[in-house]
Protein backbone atom coordinates (compact mmCIF):
# COMPACT_ATOMS: atom_id res chain seq x y z
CA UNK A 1 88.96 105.11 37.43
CA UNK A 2 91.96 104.88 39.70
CA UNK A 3 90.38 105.58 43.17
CA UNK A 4 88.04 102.53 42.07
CA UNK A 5 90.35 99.67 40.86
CA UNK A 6 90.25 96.47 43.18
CA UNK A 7 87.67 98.52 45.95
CA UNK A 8 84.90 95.76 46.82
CA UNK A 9 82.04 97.75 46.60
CA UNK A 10 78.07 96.41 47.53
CA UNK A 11 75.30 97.67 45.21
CA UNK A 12 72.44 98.28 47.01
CA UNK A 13 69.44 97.91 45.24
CA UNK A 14 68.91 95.93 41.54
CA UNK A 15 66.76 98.62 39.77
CA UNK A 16 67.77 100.76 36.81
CA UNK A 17 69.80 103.19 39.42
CA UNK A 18 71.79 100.18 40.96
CA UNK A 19 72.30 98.44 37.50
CA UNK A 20 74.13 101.66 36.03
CA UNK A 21 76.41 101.82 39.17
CA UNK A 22 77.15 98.42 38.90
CA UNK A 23 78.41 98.90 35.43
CA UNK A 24 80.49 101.83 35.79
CA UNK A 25 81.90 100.39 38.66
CA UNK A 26 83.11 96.92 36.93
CA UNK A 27 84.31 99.64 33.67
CA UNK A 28 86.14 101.35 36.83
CA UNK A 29 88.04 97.97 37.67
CA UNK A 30 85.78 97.60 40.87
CA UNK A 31 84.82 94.05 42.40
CA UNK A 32 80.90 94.28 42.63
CA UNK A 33 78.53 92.54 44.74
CA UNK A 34 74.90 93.79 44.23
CA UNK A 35 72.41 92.88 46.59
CA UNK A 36 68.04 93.24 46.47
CA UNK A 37 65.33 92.21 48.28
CA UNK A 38 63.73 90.70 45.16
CA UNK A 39 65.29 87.54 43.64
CA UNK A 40 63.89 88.42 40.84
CA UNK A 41 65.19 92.18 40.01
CA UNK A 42 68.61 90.37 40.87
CA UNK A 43 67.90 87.25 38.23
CA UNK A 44 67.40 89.82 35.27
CA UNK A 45 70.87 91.21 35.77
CA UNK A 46 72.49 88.29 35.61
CA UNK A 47 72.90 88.28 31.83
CA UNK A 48 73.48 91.83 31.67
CA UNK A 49 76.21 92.28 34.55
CA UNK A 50 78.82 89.20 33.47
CA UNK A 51 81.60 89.22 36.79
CA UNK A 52 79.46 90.68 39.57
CA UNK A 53 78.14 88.70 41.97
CA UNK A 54 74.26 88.62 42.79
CA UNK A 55 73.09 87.80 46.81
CA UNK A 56 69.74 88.81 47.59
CA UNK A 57 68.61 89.93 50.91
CA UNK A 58 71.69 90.85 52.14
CA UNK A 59 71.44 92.33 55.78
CA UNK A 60 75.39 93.15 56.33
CA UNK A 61 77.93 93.76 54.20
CA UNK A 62 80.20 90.60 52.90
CA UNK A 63 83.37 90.65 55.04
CA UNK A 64 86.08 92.78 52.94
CA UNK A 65 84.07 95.51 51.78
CA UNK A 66 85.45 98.97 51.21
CA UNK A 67 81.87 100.92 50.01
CA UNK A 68 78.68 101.11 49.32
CA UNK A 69 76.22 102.22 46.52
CA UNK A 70 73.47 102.92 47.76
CA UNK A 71 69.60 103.30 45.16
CA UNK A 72 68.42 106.73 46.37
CA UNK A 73 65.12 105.15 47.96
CA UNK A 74 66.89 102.88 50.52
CA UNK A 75 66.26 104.66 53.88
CA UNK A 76 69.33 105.18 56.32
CA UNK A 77 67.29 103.28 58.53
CA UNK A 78 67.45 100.49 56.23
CA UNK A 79 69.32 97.38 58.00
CA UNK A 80 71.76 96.62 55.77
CA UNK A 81 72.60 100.67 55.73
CA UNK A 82 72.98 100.79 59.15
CA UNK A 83 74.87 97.99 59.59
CA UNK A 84 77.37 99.10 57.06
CA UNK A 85 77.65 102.67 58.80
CA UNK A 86 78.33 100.84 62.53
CA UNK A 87 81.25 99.15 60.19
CA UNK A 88 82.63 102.16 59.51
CA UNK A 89 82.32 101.44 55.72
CA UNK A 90 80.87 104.52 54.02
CA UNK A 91 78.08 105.05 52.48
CA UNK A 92 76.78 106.89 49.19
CA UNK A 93 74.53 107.16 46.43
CA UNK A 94 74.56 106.88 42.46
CA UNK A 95 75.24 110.49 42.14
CA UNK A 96 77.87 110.83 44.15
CA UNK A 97 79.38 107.78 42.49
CA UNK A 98 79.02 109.90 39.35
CA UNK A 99 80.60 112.98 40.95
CA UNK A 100 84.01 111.47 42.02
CA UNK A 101 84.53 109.66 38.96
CA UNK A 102 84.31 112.68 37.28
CA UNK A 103 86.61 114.22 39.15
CA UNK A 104 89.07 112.22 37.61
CA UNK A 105 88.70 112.92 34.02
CA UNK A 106 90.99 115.62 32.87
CA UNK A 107 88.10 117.64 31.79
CA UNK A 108 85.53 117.04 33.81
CA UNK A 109 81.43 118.06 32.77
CA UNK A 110 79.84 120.67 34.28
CA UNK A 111 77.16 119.90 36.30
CA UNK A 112 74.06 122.71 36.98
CA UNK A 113 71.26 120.50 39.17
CA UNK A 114 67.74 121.33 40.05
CA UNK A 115 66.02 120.15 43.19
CA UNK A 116 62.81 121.09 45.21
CA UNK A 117 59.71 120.23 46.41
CA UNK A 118 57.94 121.10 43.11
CA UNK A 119 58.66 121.91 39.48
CA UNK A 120 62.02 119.71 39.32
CA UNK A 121 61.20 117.94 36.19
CA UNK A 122 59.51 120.75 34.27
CA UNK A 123 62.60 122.98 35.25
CA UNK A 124 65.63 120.41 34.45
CA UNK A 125 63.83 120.20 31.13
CA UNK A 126 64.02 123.62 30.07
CA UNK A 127 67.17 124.01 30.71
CA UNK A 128 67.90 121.11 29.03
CA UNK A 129 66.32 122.94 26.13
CA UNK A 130 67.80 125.93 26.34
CA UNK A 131 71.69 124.48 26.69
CA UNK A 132 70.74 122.38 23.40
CA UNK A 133 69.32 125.49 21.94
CA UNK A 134 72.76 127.28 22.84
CA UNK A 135 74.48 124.22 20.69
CA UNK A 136 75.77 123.10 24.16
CA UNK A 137 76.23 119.19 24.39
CA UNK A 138 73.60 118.59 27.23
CA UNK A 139 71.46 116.01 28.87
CA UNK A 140 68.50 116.12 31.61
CA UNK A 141 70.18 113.33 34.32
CA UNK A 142 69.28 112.35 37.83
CA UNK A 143 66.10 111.74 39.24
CA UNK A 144 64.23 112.63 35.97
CA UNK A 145 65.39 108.90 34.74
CA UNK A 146 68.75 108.78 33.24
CA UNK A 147 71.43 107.60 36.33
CA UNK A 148 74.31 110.55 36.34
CA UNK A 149 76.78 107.83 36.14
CA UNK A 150 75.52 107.02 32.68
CA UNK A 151 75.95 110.45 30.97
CA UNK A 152 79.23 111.02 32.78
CA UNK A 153 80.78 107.71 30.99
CA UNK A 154 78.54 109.36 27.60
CA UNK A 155 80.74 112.33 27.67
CA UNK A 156 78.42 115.08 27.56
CA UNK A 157 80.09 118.51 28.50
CA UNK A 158 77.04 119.31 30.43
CA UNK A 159 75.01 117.33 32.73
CA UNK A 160 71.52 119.28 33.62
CA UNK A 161 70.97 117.02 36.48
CA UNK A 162 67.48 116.94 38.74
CA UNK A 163 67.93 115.73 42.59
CA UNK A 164 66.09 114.37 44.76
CA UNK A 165 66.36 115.00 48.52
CA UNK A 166 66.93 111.29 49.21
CA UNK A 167 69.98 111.93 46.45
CA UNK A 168 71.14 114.79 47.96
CA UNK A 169 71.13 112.99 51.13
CA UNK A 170 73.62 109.93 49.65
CA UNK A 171 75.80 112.54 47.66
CA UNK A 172 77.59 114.62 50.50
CA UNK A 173 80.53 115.91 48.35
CA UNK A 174 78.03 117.03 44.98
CA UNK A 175 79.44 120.90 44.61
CA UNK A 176 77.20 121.37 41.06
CA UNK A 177 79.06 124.78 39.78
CA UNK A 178 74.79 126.27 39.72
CA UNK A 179 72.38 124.99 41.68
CA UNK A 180 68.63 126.20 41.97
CA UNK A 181 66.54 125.60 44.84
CA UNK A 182 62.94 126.49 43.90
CA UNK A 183 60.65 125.79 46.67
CA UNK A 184 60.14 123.90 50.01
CA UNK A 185 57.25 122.45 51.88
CA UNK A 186 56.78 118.72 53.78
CA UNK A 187 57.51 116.34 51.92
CA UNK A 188 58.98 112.98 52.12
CA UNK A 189 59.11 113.29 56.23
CA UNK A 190 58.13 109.88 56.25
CA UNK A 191 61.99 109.41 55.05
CA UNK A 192 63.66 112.63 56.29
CA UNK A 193 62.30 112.28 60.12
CA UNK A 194 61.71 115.98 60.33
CA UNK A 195 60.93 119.13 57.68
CA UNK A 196 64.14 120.47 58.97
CA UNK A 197 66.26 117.21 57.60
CA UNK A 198 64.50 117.60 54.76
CA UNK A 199 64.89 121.19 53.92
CA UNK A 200 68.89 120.25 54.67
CA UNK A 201 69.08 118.03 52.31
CA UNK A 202 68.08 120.38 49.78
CA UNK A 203 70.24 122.94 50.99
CA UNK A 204 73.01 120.98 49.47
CA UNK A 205 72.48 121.81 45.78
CA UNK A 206 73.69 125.23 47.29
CA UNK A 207 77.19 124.49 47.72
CA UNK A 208 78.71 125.04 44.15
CA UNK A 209 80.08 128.46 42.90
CA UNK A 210 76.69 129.39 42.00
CA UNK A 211 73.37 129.25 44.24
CA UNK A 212 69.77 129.75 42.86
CA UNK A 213 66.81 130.12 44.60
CA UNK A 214 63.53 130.94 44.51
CA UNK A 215 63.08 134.61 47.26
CA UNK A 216 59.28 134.04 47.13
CA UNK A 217 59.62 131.23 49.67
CA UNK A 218 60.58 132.15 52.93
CA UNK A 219 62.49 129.14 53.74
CA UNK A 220 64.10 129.32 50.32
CA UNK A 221 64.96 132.97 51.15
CA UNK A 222 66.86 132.33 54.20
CA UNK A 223 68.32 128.85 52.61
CA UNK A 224 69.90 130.89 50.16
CA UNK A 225 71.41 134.01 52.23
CA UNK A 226 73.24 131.27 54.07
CA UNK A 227 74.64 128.91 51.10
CA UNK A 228 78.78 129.16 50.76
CA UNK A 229 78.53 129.82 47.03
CA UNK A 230 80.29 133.06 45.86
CA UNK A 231 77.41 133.92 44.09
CA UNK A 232 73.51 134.24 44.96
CA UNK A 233 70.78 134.85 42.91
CA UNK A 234 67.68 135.06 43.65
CA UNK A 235 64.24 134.57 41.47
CA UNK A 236 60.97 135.80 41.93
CA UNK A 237 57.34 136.06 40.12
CA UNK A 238 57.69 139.94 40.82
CA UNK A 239 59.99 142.60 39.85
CA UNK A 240 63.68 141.65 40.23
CA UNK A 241 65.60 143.19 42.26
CA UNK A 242 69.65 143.81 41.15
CA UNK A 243 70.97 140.21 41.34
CA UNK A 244 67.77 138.40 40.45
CA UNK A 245 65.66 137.34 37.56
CA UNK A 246 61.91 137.77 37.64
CA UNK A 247 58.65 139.52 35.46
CA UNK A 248 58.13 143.07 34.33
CA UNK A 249 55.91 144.19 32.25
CA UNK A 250 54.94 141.00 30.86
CA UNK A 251 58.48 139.93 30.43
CA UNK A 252 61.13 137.62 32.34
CA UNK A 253 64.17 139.70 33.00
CA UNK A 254 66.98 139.52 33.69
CA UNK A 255 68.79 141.54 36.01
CA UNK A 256 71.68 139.28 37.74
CA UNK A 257 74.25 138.15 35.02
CA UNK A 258 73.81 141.26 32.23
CA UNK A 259 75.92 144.45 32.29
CA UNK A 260 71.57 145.86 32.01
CA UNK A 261 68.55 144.67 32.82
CA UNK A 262 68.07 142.02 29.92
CA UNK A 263 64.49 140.67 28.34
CA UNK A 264 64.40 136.93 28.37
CA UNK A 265 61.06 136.79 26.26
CA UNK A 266 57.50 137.47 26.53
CA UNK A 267 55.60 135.42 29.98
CA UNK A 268 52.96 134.19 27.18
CA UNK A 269 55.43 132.43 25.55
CA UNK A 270 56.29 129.65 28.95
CA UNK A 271 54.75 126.92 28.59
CA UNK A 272 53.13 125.52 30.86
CA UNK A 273 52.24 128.82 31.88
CA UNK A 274 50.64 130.39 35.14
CA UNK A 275 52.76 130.96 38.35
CA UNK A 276 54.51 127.63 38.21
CA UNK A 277 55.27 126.77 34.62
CA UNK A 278 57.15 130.94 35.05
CA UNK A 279 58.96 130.66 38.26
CA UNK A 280 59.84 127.36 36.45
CA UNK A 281 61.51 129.46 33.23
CA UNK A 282 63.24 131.94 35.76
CA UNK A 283 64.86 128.97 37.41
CA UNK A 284 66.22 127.15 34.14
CA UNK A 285 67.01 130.46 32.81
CA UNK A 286 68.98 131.60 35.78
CA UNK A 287 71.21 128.13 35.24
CA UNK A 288 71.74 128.61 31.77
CA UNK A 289 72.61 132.40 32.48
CA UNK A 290 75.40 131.23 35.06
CA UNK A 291 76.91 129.03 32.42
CA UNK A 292 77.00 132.08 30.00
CA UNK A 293 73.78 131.08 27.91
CA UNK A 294 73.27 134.32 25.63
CA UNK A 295 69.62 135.42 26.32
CA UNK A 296 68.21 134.99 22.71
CA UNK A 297 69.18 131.42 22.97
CA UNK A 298 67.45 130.93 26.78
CA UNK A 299 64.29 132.45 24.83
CA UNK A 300 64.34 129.75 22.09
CA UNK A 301 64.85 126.98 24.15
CA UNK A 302 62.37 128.21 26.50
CA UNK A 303 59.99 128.24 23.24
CA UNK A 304 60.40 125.02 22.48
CA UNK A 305 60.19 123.27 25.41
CA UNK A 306 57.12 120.59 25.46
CA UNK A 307 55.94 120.04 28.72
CA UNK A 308 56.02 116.38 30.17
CA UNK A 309 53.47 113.73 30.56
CA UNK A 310 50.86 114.07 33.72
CA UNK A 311 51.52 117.57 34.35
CA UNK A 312 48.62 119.73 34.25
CA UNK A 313 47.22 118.43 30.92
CA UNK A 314 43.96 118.95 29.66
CA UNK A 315 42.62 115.67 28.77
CA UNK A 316 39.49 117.37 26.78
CA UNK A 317 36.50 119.27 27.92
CA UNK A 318 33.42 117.05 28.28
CA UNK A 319 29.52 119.02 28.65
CA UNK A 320 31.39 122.36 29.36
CA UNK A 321 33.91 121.09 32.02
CA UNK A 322 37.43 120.85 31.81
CA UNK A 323 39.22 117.54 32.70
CA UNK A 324 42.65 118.10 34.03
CA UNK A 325 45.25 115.37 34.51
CA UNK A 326 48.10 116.47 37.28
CA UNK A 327 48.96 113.15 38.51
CA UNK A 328 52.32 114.64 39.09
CA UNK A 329 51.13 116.74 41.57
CA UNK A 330 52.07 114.16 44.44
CA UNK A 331 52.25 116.78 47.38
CA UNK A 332 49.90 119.25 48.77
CA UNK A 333 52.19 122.06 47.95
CA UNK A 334 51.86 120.95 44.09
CA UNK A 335 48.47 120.47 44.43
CA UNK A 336 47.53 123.54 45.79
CA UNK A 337 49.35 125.31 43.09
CA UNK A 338 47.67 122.94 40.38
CA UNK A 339 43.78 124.25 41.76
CA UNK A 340 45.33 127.59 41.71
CA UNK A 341 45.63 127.47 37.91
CA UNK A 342 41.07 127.24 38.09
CA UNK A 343 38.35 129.45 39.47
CA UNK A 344 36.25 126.34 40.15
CA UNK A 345 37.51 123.10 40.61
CA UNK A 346 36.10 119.51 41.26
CA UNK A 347 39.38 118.12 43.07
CA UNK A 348 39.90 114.33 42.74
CA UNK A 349 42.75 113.88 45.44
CA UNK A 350 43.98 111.28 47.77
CA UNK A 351 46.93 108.34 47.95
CA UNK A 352 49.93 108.05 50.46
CA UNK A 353 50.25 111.64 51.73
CA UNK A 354 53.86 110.65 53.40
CA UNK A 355 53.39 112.27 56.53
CA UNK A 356 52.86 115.44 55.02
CA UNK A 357 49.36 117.82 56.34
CA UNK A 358 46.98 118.93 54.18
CA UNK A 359 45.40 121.01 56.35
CA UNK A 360 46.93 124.53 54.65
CA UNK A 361 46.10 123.48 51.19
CA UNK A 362 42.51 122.71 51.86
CA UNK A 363 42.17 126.48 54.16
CA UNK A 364 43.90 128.59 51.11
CA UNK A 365 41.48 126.67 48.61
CA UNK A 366 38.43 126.27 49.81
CA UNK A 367 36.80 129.39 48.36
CA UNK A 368 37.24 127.66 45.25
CA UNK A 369 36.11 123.69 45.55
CA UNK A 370 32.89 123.14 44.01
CA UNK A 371 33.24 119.44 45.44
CA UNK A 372 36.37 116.58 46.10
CA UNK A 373 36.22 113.14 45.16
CA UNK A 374 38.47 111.17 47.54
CA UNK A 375 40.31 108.12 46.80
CA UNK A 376 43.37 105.71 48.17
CA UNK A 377 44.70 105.06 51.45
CA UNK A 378 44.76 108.46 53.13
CA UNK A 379 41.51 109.54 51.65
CA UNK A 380 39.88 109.54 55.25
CA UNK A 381 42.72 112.58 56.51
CA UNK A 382 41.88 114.77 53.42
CA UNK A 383 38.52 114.44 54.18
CA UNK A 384 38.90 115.28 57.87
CA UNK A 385 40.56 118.29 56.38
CA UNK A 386 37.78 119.28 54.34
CA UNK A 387 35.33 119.01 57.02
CA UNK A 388 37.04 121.10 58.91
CA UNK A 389 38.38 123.87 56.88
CA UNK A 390 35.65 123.74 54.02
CA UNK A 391 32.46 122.52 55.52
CA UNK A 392 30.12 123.27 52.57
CA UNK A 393 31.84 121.79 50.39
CA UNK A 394 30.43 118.63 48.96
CA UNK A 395 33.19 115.61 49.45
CA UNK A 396 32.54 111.72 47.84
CA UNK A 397 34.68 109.15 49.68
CA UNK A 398 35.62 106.01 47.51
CA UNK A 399 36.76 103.46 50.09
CA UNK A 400 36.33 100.44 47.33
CA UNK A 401 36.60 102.79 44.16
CA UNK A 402 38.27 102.95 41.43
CA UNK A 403 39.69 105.82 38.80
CA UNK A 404 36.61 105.29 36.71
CA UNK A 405 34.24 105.70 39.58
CA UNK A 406 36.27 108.84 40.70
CA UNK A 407 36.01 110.29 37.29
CA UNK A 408 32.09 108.87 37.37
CA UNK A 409 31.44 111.15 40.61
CA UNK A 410 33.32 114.31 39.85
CA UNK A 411 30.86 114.66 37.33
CA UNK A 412 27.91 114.46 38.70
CA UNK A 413 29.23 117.37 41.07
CA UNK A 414 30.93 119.49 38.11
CA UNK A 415 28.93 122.29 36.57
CA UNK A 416 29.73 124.01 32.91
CA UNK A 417 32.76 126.12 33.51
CA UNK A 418 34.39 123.93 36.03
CA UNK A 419 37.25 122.01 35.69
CA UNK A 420 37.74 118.29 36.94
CA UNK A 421 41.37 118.26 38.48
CA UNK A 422 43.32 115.35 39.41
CA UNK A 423 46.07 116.88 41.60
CA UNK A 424 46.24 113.68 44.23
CA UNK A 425 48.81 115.76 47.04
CA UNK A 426 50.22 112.53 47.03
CA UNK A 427 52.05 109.40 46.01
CA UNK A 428 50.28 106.71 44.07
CA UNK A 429 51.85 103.29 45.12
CA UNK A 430 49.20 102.04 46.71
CA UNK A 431 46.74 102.06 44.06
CA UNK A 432 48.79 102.48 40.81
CA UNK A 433 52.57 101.52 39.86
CA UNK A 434 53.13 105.07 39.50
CA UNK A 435 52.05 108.63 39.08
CA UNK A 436 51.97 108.05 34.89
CA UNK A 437 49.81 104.71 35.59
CA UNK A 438 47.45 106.65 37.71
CA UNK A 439 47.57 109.87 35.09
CA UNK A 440 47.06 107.24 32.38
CA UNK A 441 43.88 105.73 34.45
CA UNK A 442 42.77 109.30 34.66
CA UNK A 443 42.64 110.11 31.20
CA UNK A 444 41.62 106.72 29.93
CA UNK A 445 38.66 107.50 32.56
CA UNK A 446 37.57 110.73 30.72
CA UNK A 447 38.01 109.78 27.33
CA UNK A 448 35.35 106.82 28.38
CA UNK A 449 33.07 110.42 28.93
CA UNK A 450 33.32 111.49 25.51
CA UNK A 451 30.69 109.08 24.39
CA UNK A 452 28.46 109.79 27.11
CA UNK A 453 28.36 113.48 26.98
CA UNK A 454 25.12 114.95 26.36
């Protein structure tokens, strides 16, 4: 890669985003330094990354540098970052990385991305499905695990590529020729500052030829009307208007990129299914559609799509009550549109809420808590929230407990014909590695009911 030959450029951060940087950039002719605040992250590369040089803890950038790769996580508040930036040396992420290196192949891939606050995995996987189900070489890239940078130098034709707003943030020249927006509420504002940086952050998967979004949402709505791409299309859990995809009678249609009103395929054949798992379809479907998909091949991918890990899964149904493990539910907007999917619901919530409020989840759901069981470090503002917006509703605080004991509580308050719901509305680093770990504790939790079941 030409523009990368002899450039000093600092790797910031040693994890499985910074490692794949590192190597394209030493393929690229680059002289690497990679930097981490944990020796150790930085000792296991050294076998793997011959020729680039390891210094942990860095603070400022060696003398001599021309860039720097930033891991998506690393705040712009971060020291080293801001030193950097008051050195005029610039600044951006893994995907960006990926973007201008592809500009340089003579046939670039083309890239369709997915962000929002919600339903970014789910959707990047469908239309994952549905470009493989179209014979279309295609990968699911980004924030749902692989690093961009390594199916660029793979040499797949088209990279289905999830972002995340602190990606979007690093990646200020990403122009993905479709990109969907599907929803916004607070979120990471513990990062962002404000909802408004937030939100703009987003905006930027807007800026290709194509722009998706989901009308529904307000914000989305207006996020849209304003995006520079040529063409805007909207999608919506009603009936589509001309220029958007949405769900008449019974069916997701198609009414933005067919000479007619097209029929995707029956909405009892999305899975997962209910409000979410659909406006999820529209959105992958409305990507695929933009890169010329043929709509018999966006219904059998959408078929055969298999739902991840930790998302809205029914562990099993113990006495009469459902036991539902959304771990991945790490927001209140996800959350409330996990207890949405239940008449009655036991909630097991709590965790690092990351500045966001809670407040409007617990007032739009109230009317159907049968109880909460409250657990990890912001436990005590959920339940401030409950007492104020659902009163009657009986709420167990764990300050010492643990999965099990959650599990144990909700029920003793569940009734035959509830379901048990772990939708946390939000992150689970301070009790569990992450949100699979704390799924995985969930289930393991209910499966330890089975026995006991009377």
């Amino acid at each position: 890669m030409g523009f990368l030959a002899g450039r000093h450029v600092l790797v910031a951060g040693a994890g499985v985003t910074g490692r794949s940087a590192a190597e394209a950039l030493l393929a690229a002719d680059a002289v690497v330094t990679v930097t981490d605040g944990s020796a150790d992250r930085l000792a296991a590369l050294e076998q793997l990354l011959p020729g680039v040089t390891l210094t942990p803890g860095l603070v400022t950038p060696p003398d001599g540098t021309d860039l720097v790769v930033t891991s998506p996580g690393w705040r712009p508040s971060s020291p080293l970052l801001e030193a950097a930036t008051a050195a005029g040396i610039e600044v951006i992420g893994e995907v960006e990385l990926a973007w201008r290196m592809g500009l340089e192949l003579a046939d670039p891939p083309t890239w369709l991305a997915v962000t929002g606050t919600n339903g970014k995995t789910t959707t990047v996987g469908m239309l994952e499905s549905i470009l493989r189900a179209a014979g279309i070489d295609a990968v699911a890239c980004g924030n749902v695990g692989l690093p961009v940078v390594d199916a660029l130098l793979a040499g797949r034709r088209v990279l289905a590529v999830e972002l995340s707003s602190f990606q979007l943030h690093w990646s200020p020249s990403v122009r993905p020729f479709a990109g969907v927006l599907l929803n916004l509420a607070e979120d990471h504002l513990d990062w962002h500052g404000t909802f408004e940086a937030y939100a703009s952050a987003k905006a930027g998967v807007l800026t290709g030829e194509v722009a998706v979004g989901g009308v529904d949402d307000p914000v989305v709505a207006d996020l849209l009307a304003s995006s520079p791409a040529a063409t805007h299309v909207g999608f919506t859990l009603g009936s589509p208007e001309e220029g958007q995809l949405g769900v008449h009678d019974g069916q997701l249609v198609d009414r933005a990129f067919g000479q007619a009103d097209e029929v995707l395929l029956p909405v009892a054949d999305v899975h997962p299914g209910g409000p979410p798992g659909i406006a999820d379809a529209l959105a992958a479907a409305a990507l695929a559609r933009a890169h010329g998909v043929p709509a018999d091949a966006v219904a059998r991918g959408l078929r055969d799509f298999k739902p991840g890990a930790h998302r809205a899964v029914l562990v099993t149904t113990v006495d009469g009550v459902a036991y539902v493990n959304d771990s991945k539910a790490t927001n209140p907007h996800a959350a409330a549109a996990s207890l949405r999917s239940h008449d009655s619901v036991v909630w097991v919530a709590g965790g690092l809420l990351k500045g966001a409020s809670v407040d409007e989840l617990v007032r739009d759901e109230a009317h159907r808590l049968r109880g909460a069981v409250l657990i990890g470090a912001d436990r005590e503002v959920i339940a401030s929230a409950l007492a104020r917006h659902a009163p009657s509703v009986p709420v167990v605080v764990l300050d010492d407990g643990s999965m099990a004991d959650a599990v144990r509580e909700a029920r003793s308050l569940a009734k035959p014909g509830d379901a048990v719901v772990l939708a946390p509305a939000a992150a689970s680093m301070d009790m569990f590695t992450d949100y699979a770990h704390r799924g995985q504790s969930f289930a393991d939790a209910v499966l330890g009911l089975v026995g006991q079941a009377g």
